[in-house]
C-alpha atoms as a PDB file:
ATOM      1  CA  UNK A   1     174.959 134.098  86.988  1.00  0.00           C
ATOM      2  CA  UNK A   2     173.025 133.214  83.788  1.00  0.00           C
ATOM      3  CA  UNK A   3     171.472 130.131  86.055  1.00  0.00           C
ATOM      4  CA  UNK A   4     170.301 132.080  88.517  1.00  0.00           C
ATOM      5  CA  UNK A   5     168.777 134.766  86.192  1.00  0.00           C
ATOM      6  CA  UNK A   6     167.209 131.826  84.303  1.00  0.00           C
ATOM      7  CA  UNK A   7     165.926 130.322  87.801  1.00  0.00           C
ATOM      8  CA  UNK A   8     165.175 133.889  88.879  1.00  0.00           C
ATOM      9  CA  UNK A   9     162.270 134.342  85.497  1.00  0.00           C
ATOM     10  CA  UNK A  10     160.956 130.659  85.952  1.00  0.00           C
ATOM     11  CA  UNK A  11     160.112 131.475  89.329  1.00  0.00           C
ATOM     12  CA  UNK A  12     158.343 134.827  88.578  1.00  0.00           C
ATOM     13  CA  UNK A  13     156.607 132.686  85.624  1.00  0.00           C
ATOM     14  CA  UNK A  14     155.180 130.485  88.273  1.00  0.00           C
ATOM     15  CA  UNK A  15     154.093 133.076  90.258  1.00  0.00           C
ATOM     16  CA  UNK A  16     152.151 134.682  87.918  1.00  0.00           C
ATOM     17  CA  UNK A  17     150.385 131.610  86.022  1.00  0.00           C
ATOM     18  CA  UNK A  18     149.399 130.276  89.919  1.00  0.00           C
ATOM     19  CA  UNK A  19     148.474 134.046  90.609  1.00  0.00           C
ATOM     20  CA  UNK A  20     146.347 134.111  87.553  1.00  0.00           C
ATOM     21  CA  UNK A  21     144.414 130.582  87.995  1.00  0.00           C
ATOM     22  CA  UNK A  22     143.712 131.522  91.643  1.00  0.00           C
ATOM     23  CA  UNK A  23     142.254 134.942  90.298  1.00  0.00           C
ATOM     24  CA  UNK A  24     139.884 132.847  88.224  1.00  0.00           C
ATOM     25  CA  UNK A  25     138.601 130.714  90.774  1.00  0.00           C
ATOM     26  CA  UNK A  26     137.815 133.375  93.297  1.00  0.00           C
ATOM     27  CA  UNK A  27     135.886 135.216  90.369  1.00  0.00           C
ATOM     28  CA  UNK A  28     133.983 131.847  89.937  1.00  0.00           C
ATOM     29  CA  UNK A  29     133.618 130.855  93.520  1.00  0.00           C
ATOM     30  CA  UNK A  30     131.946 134.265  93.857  1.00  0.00           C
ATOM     31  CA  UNK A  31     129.611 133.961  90.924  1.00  0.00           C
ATOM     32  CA  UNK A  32     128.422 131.013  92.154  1.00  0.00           C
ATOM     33  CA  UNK A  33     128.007 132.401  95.453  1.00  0.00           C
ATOM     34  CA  UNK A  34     126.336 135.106  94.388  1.00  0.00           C
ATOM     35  CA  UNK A  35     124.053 132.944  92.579  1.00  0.00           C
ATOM     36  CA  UNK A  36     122.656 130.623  94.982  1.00  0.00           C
ATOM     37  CA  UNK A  37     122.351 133.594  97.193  1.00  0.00           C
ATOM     38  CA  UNK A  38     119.240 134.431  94.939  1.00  0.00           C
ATOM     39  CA  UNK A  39     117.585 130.779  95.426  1.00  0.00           C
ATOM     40  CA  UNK A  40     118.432 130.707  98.982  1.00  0.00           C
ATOM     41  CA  UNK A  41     116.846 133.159  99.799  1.00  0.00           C
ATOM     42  CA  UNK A  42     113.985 132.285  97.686  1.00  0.00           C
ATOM     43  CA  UNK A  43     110.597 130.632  99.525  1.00  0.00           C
ATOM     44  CA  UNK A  44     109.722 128.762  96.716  1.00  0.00           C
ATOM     45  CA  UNK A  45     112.737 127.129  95.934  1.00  0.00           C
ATOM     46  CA  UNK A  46     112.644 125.518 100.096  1.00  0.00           C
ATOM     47  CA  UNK A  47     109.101 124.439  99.388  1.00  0.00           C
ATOM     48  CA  UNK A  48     110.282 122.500  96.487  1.00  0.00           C
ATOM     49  CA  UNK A  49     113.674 121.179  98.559  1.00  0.00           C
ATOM     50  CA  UNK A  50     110.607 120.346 101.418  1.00  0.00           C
ATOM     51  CA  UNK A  51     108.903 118.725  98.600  1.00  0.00           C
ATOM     52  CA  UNK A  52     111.228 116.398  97.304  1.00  0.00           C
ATOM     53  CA  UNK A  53     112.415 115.161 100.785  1.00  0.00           C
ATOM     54  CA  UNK A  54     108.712 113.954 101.461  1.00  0.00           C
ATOM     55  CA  UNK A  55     108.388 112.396  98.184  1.00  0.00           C
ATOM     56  CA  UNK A  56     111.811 110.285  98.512  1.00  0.00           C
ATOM     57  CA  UNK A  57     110.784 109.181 102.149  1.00  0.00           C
ATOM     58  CA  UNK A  58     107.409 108.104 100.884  1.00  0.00           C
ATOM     59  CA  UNK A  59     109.153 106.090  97.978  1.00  0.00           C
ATOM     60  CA  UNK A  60     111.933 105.062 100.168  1.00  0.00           C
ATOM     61  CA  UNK A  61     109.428 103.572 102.998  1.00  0.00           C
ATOM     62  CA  UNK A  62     107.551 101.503 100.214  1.00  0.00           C
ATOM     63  CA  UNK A  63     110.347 100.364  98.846  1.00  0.00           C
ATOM     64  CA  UNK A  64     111.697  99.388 102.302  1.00  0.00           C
ATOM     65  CA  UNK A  65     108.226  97.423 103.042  1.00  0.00           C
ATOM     66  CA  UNK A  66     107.958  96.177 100.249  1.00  0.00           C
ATOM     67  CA  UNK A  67     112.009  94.322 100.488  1.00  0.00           C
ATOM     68  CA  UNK A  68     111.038  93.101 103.718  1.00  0.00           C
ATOM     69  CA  UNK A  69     107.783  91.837 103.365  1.00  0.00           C
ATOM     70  CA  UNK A  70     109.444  89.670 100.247  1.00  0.00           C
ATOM     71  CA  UNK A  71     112.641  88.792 102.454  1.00  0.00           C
ATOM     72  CA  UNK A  72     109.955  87.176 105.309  1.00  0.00           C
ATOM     73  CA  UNK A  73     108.630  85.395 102.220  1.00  0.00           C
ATOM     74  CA  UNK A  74     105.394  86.715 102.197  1.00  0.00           C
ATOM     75  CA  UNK A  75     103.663  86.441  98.864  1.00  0.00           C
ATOM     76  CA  UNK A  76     103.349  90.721  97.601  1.00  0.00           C
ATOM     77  CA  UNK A  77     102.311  90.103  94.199  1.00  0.00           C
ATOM     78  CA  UNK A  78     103.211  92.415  91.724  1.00  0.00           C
ATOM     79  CA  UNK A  79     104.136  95.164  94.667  1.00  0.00           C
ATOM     80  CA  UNK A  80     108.301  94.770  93.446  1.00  0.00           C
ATOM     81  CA  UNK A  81     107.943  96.274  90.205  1.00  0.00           C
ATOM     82  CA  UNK A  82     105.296  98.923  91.503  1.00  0.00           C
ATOM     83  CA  UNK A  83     107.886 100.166  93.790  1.00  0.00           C
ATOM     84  CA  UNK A  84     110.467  99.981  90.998  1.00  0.00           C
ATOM     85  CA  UNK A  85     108.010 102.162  88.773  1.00  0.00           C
ATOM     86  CA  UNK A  86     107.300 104.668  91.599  1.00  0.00           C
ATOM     87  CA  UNK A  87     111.102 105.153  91.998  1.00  0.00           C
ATOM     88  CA  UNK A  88     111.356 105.722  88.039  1.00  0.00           C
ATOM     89  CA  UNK A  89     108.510 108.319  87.892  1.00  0.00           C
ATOM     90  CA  UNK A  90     109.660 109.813  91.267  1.00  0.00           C
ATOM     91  CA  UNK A  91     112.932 110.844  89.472  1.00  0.00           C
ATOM     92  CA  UNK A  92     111.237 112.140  86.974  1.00  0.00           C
ATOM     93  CA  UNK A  93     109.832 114.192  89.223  1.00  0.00           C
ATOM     94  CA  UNK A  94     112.426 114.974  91.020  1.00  0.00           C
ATOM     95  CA  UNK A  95     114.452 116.741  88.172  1.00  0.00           C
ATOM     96  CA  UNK A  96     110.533 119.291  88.153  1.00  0.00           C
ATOM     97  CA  UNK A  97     111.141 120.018  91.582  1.00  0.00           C
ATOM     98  CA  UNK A  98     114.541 120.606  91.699  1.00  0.00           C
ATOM     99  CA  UNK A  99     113.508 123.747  89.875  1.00  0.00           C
ATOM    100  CA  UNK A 100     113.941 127.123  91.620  1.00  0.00           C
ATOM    101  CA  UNK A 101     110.339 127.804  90.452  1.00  0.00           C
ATOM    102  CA  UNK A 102     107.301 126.039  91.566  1.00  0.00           C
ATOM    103  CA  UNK A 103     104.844 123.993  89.047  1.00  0.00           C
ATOM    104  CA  UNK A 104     101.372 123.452  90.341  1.00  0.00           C
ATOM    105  CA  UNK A 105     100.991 120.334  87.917  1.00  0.00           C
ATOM    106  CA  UNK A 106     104.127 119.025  88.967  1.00  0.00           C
ATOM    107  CA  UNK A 107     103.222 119.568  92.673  1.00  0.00           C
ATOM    108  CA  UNK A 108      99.960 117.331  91.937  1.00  0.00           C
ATOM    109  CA  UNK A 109     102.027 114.488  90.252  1.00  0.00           C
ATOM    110  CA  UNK A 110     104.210 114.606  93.632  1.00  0.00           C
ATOM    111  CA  UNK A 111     101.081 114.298  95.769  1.00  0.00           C
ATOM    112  CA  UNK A 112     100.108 111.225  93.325  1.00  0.00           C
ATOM    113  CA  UNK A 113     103.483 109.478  93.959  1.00  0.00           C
ATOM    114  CA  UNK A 114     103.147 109.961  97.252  1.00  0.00           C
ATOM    115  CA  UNK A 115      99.862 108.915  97.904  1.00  0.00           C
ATOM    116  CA  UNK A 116     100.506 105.807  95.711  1.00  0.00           C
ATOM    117  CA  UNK A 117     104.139 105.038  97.782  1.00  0.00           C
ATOM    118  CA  UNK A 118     101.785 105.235 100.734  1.00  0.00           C
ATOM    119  CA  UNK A 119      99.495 102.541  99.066  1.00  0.00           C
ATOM    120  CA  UNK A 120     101.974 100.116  98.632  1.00  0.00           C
ATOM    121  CA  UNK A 121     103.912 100.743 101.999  1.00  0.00           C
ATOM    122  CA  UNK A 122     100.591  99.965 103.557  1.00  0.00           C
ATOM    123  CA  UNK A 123      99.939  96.523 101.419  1.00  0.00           C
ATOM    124  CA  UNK A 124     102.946  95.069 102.423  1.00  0.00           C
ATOM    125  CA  UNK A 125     102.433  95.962 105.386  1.00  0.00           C
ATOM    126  CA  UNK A 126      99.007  94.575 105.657  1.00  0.00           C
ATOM    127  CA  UNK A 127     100.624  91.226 103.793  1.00  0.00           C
ATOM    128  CA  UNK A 128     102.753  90.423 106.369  1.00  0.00           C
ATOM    129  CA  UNK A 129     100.047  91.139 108.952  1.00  0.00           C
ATOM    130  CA  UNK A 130      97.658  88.312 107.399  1.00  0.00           C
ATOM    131  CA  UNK A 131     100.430  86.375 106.917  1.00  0.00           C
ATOM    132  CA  UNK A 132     102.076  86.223 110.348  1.00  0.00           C
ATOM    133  CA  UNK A 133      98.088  86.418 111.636  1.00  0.00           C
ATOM    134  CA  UNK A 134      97.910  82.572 110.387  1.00  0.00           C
ATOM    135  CA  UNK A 135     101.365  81.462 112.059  1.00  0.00           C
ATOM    136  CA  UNK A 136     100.883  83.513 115.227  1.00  0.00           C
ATOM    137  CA  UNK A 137      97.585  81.283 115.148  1.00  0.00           C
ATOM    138  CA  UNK A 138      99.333  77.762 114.622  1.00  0.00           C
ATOM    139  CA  UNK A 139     102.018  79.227 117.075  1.00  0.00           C
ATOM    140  CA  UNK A 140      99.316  79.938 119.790  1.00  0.00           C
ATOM    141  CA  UNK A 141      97.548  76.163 119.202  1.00  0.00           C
ATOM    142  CA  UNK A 142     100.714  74.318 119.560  1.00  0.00           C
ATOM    143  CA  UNK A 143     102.073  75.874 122.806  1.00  0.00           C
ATOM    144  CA  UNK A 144      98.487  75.373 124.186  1.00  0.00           C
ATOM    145  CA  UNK A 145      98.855  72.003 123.486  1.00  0.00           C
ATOM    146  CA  UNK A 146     101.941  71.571 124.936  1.00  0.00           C
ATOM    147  CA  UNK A 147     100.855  73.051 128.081  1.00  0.00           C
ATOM    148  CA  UNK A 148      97.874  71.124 128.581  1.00  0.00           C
ATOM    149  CA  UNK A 149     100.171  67.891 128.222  1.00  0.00           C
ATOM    150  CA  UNK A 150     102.237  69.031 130.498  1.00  0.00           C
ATOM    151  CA  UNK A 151      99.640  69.825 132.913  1.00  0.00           C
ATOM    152  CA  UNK A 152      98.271  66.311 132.545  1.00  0.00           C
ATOM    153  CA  UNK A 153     101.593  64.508 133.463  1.00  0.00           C
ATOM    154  CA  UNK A 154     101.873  66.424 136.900  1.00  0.00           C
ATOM    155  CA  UNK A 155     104.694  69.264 136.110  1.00  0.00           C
END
């Protein structure tokens, strides 16, 4: 009988140490429920969230331009490590907007970044255009060439 008393208080033991941590995390899960609750709910806190989304696409797109304007071998320049410095600063300002508050000078840096991630998306862009401009032209001569000897031998 002593085993089964022994078994019998291990058991409660159990019980109350799992009832105990599972009191603490549905304090905690609450907190933290009740806390975003506050920035959910808050307008400024989606403006930043709207924000930050536009910012990464911008610096994602350049980025994205830039890597495949340099994969069709098209000389960019310096346009790699521009789009490695915008991704630096844009985490920067990232960690500004991911503030529940908004900043009005941070909010002007963003539109900077932006703008500037738009800059470079548009020169690679525009790099491969003049580039491809002077094959498309070669490409263009040659099959008008070829034509015209076919044309002459009767086919």
């Amino acid at each position: 009988m002593a085993g089964l008393r022994d078994v019998s208080l291990v058991l409660a033991l159990v019980l109350v140490v799992v009832a105990g941590v599972t009191a603490v995390r549905v304090v905690r899960f609450a907190r933290r429920l009740r806390r975003r609750a506050g920035v959910l709910g808050d307008a400024g806190w989606w403006a930043n969230q709207r924000d930050r989304r536009r910012m990464w696409r911008a610096v994602t797109g350049a980025e994205q331009a830039v890597a495949a304007a340099h994969g069709a071998g098209v000389p960019t320049g310096d346009l790699t490590s521009v789009a490695r410095r915008l991704r630096v600063t844009a985490r920067t300002l990232d960690a500004g907007l991911a503030a529940p508050r908004r900043s009005d000078a941070v909010l002007a840096q963003v539109a900077v970044v932006v703008g500037a991630a738009d800059e470079v998306a548009r020169a690679a862009t525009d790099a491969v255009s003049a580039d491809v401009a002077d094959q498309t032209g070669r490409l263009l001569d040659a099959a008008r060439l070829e034509i015209a000897a076919l044309r002459a031998r009767g086919c």
